[in-house]
N, C-alpha and C. Protein backbone atom coordinates (compact mmCIF):
# COMPACT_ATOMS: atom_id res chain seq x y z
N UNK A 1 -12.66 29.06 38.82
CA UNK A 1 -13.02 27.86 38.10
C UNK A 1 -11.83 27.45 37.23
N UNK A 2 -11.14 26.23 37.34
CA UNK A 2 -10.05 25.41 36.62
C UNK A 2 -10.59 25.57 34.76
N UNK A 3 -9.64 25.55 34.08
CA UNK A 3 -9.90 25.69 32.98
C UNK A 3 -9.78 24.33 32.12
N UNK A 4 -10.91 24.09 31.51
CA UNK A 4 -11.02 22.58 31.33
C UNK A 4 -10.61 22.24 29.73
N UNK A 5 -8.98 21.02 29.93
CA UNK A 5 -7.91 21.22 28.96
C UNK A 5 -8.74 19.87 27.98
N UNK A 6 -9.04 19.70 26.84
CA UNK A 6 -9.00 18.53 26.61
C UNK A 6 -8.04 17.25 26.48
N UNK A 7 -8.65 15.87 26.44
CA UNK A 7 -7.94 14.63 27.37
C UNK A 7 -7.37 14.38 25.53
N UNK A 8 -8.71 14.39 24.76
CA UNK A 8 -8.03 13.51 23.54
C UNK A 8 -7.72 15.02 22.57
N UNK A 9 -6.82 14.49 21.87
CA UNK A 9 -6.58 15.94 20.78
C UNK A 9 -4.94 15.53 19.91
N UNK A 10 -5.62 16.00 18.66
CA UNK A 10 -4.19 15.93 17.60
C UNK A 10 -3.97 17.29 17.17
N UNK A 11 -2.68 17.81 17.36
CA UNK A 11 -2.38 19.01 16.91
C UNK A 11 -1.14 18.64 15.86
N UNK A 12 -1.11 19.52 14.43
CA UNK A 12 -0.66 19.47 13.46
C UNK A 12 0.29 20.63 13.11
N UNK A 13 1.82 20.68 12.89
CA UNK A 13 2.07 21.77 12.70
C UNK A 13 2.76 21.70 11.42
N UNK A 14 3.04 22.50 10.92
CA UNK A 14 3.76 22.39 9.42
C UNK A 14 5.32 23.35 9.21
N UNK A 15 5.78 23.02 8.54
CA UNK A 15 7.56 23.35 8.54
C UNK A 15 7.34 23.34 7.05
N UNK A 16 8.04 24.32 6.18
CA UNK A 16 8.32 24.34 5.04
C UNK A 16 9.50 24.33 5.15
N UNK A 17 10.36 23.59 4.29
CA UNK A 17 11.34 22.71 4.11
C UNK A 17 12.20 23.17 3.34
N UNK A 18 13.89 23.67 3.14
CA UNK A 18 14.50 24.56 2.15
C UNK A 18 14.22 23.94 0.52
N UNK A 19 14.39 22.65 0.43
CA UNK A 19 13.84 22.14 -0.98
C UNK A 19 12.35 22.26 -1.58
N UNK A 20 11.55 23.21 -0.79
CA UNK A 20 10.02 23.30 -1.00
C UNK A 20 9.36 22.16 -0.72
N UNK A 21 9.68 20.97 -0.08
CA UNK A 21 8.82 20.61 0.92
C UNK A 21 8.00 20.82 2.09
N UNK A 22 7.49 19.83 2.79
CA UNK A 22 6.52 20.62 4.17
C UNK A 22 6.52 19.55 5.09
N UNK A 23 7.03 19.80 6.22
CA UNK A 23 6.85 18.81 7.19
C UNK A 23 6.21 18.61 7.91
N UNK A 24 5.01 17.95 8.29
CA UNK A 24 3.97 17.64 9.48
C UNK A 24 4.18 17.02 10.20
N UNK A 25 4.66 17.47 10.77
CA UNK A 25 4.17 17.22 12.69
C UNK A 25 3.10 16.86 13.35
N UNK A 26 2.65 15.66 13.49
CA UNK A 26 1.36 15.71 14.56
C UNK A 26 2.03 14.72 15.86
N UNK A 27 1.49 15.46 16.79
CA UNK A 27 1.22 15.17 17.87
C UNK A 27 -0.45 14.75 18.39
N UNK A 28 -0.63 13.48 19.23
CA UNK A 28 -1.58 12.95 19.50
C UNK A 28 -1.47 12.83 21.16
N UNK A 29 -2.44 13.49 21.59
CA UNK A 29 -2.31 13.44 23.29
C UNK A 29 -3.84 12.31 23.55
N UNK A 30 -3.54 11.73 24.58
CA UNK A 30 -4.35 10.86 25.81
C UNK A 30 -3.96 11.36 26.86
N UNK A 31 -4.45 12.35 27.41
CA UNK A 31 -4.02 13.09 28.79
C UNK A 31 -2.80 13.39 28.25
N UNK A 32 -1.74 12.98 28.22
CA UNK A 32 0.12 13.07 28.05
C UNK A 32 -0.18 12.99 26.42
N UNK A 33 1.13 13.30 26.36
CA UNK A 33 1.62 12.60 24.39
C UNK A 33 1.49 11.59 24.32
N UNK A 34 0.68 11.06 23.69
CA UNK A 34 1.17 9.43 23.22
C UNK A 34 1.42 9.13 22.30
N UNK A 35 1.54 10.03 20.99
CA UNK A 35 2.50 9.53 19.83
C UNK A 35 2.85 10.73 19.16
N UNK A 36 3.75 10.43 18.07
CA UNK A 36 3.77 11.55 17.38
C UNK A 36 4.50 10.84 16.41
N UNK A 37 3.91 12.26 14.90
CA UNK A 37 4.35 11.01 13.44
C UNK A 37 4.96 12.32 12.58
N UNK A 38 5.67 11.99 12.06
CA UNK A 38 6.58 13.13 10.55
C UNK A 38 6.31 12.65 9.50
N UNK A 39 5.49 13.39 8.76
CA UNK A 39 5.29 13.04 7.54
C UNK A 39 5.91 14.53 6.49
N UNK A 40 6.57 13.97 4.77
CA UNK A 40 6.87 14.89 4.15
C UNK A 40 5.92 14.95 3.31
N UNK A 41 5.21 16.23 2.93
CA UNK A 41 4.67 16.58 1.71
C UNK A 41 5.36 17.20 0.69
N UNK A 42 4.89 16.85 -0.46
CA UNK A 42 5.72 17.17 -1.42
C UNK A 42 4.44 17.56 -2.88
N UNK A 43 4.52 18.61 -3.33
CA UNK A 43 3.99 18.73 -4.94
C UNK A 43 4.15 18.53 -5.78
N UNK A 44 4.23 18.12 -7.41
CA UNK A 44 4.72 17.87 -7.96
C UNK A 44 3.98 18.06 -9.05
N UNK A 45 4.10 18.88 -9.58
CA UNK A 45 3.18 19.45 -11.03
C UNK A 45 2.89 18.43 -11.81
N UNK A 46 2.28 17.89 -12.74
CA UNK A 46 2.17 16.94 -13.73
C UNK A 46 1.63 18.01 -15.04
N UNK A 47 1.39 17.19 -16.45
CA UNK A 47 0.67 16.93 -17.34
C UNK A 47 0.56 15.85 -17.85
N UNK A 48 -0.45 15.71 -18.98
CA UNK A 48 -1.00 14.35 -19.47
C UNK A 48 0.42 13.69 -20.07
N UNK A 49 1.27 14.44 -20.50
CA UNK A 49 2.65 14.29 -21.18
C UNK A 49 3.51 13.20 -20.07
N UNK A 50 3.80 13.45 -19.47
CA UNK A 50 4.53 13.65 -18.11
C UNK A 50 4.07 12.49 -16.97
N UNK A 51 3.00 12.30 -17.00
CA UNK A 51 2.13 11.69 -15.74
C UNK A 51 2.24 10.53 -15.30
N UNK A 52 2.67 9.33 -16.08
CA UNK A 52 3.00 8.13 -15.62
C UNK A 52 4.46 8.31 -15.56
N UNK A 53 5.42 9.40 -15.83
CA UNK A 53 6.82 9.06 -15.19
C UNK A 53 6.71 9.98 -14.20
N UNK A 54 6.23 10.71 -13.71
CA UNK A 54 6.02 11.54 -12.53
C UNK A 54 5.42 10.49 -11.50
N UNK A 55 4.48 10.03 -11.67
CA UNK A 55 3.87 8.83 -11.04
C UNK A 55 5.46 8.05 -10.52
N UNK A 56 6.23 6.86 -11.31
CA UNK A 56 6.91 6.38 -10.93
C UNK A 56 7.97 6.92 -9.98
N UNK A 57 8.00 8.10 -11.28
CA UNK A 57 9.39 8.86 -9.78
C UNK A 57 8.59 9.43 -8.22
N UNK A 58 7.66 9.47 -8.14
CA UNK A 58 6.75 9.57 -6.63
C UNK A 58 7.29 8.63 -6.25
N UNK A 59 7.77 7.07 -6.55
CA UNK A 59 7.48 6.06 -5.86
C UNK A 59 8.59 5.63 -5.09
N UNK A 60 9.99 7.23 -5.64
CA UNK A 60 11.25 6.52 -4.81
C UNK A 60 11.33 6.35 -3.44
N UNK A 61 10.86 6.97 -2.79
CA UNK A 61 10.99 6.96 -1.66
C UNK A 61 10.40 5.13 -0.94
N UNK A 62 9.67 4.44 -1.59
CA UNK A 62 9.76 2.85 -1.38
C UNK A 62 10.67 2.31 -1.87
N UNK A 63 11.31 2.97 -2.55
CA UNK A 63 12.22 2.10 -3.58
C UNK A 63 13.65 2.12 -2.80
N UNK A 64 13.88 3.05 -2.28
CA UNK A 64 15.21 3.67 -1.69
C UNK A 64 14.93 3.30 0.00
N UNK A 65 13.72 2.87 0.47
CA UNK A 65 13.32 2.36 1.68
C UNK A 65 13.23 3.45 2.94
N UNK A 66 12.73 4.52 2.86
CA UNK A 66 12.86 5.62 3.40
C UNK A 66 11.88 5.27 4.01
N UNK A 67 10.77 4.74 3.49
CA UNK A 67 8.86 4.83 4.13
C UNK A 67 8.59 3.89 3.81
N UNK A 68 7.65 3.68 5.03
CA UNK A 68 6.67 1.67 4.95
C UNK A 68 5.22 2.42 4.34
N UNK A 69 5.05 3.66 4.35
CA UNK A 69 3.81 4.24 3.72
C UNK A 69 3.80 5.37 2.81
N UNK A 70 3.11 5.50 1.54
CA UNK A 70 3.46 6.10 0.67
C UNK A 70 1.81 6.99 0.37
N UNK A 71 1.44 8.02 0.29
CA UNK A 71 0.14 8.44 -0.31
C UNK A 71 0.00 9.09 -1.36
N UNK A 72 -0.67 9.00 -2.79
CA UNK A 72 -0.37 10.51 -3.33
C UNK A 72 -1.99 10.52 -3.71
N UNK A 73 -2.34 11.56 -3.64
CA UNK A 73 -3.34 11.99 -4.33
C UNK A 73 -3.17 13.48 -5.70
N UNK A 74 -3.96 12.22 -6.58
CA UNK A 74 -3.83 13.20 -7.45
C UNK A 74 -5.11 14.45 -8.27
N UNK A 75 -4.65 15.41 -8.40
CA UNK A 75 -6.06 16.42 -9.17
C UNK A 75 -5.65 16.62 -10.38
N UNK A 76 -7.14 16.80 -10.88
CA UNK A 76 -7.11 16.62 -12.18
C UNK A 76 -7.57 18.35 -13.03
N UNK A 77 -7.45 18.68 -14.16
CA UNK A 77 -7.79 19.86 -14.41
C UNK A 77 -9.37 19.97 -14.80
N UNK A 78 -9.92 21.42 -15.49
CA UNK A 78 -10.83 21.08 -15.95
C UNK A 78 -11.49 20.37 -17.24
N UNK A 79 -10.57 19.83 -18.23
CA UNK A 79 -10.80 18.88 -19.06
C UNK A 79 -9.97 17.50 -19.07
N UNK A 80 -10.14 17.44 -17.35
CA UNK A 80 -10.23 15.80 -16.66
C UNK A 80 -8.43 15.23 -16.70
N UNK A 81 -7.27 16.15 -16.98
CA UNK A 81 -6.03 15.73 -17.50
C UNK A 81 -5.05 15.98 -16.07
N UNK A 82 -4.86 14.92 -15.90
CA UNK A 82 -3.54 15.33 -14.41
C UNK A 82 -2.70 16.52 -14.42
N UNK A 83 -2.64 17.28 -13.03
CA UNK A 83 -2.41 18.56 -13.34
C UNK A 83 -1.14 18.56 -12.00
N UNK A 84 -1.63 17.67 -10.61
CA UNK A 84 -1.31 17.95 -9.50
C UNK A 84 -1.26 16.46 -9.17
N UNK A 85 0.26 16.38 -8.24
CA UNK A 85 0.25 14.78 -7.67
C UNK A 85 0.59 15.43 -6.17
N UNK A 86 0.22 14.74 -5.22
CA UNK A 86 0.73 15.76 -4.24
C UNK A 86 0.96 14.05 -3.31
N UNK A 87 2.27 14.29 -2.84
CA UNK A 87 2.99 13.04 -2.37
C UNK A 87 3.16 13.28 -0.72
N UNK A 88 2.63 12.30 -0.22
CA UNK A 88 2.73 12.34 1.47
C UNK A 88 3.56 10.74 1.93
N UNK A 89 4.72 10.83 2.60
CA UNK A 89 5.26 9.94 3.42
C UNK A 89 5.20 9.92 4.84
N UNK A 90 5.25 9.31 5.43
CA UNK A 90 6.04 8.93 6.47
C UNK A 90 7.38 8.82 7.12
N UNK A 91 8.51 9.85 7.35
CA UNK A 91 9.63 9.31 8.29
C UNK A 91 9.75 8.84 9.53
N UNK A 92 8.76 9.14 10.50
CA UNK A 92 9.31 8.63 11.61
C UNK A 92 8.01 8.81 12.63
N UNK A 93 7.63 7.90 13.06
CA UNK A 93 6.15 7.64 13.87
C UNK A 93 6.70 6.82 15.43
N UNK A 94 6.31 7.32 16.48
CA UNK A 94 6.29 7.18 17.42
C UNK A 94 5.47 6.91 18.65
N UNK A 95 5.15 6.16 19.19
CA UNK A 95 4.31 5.45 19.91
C UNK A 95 5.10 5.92 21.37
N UNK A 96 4.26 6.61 22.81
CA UNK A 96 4.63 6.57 23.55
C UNK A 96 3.87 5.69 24.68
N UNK A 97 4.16 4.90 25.48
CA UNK A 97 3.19 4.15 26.53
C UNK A 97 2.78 5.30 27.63
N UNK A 98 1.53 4.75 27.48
CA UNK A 98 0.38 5.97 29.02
C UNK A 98 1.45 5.25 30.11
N UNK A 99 1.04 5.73 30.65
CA UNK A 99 1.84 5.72 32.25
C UNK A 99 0.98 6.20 33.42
C-alpha cells in the first residue's frame, strides 16, 4: 500500500541567528512548493521606562526599507506594565507557479 503524502501543508523551520535572532522559514506546498517566506524574529525586553522608545526603535526596519511588513506583539507583566515586544519581519517571500 503507497504511503499517502499530503497535497496541502506548511512546514516551518527556525535558525537562530549569531546576533540572537531567529529565522523562519516556511515553506508552503500544493502538491510541489509553491511559496516560501523568511521572516526575522527578534526580542526585545522592555519596561514601562523604556517602552515607547523601544517601540520606535522596532520600527527601523520600515524606516531603513528592509520590509513592506512589520508585526510586534507585545506582553505585558503581572501588574499590566510592558515587559516583552517581540518583533517579526519579513525579508523575502516567494511565490512559485503550479505547473
Amino acid at each position: 500500500m503507497a504511503e499517502d503524502k499530503p497535497k496541502h501543508t506548511k512546514i516551518t523551520k527556525y535558525e537562530v541567528q549569531g546576533d540572537g535572532t531567529i529565522k523562519a522559514i516556511t515553506e508552503s506546498y500544493f502538491d510541489n512548493l509553491a511559496s516560501r517566506k523568511e521572516d526575522v524574529i527578534q526580542n526585545v525586553k522592555t519596561d514601562h521606562n523604556t517602552f515607547l522608545s523601544d517601540v520606535i526603535a522596532c520600527l527601523d526596519v520600515i524606516t531603513k526599507h528592509q520590509t513592506r511588513h512589520l508585526q510586534l506583539n507585545i506582553s505585558v507583566d503581572e501588574w499590566h506594565k510592558p515587559s516583552l515586544i517581540v518583533k517579526q519581519y519579513t525579508i523575502r517571500k516567494e511565490d512559485f507557479k503550479r505547473r
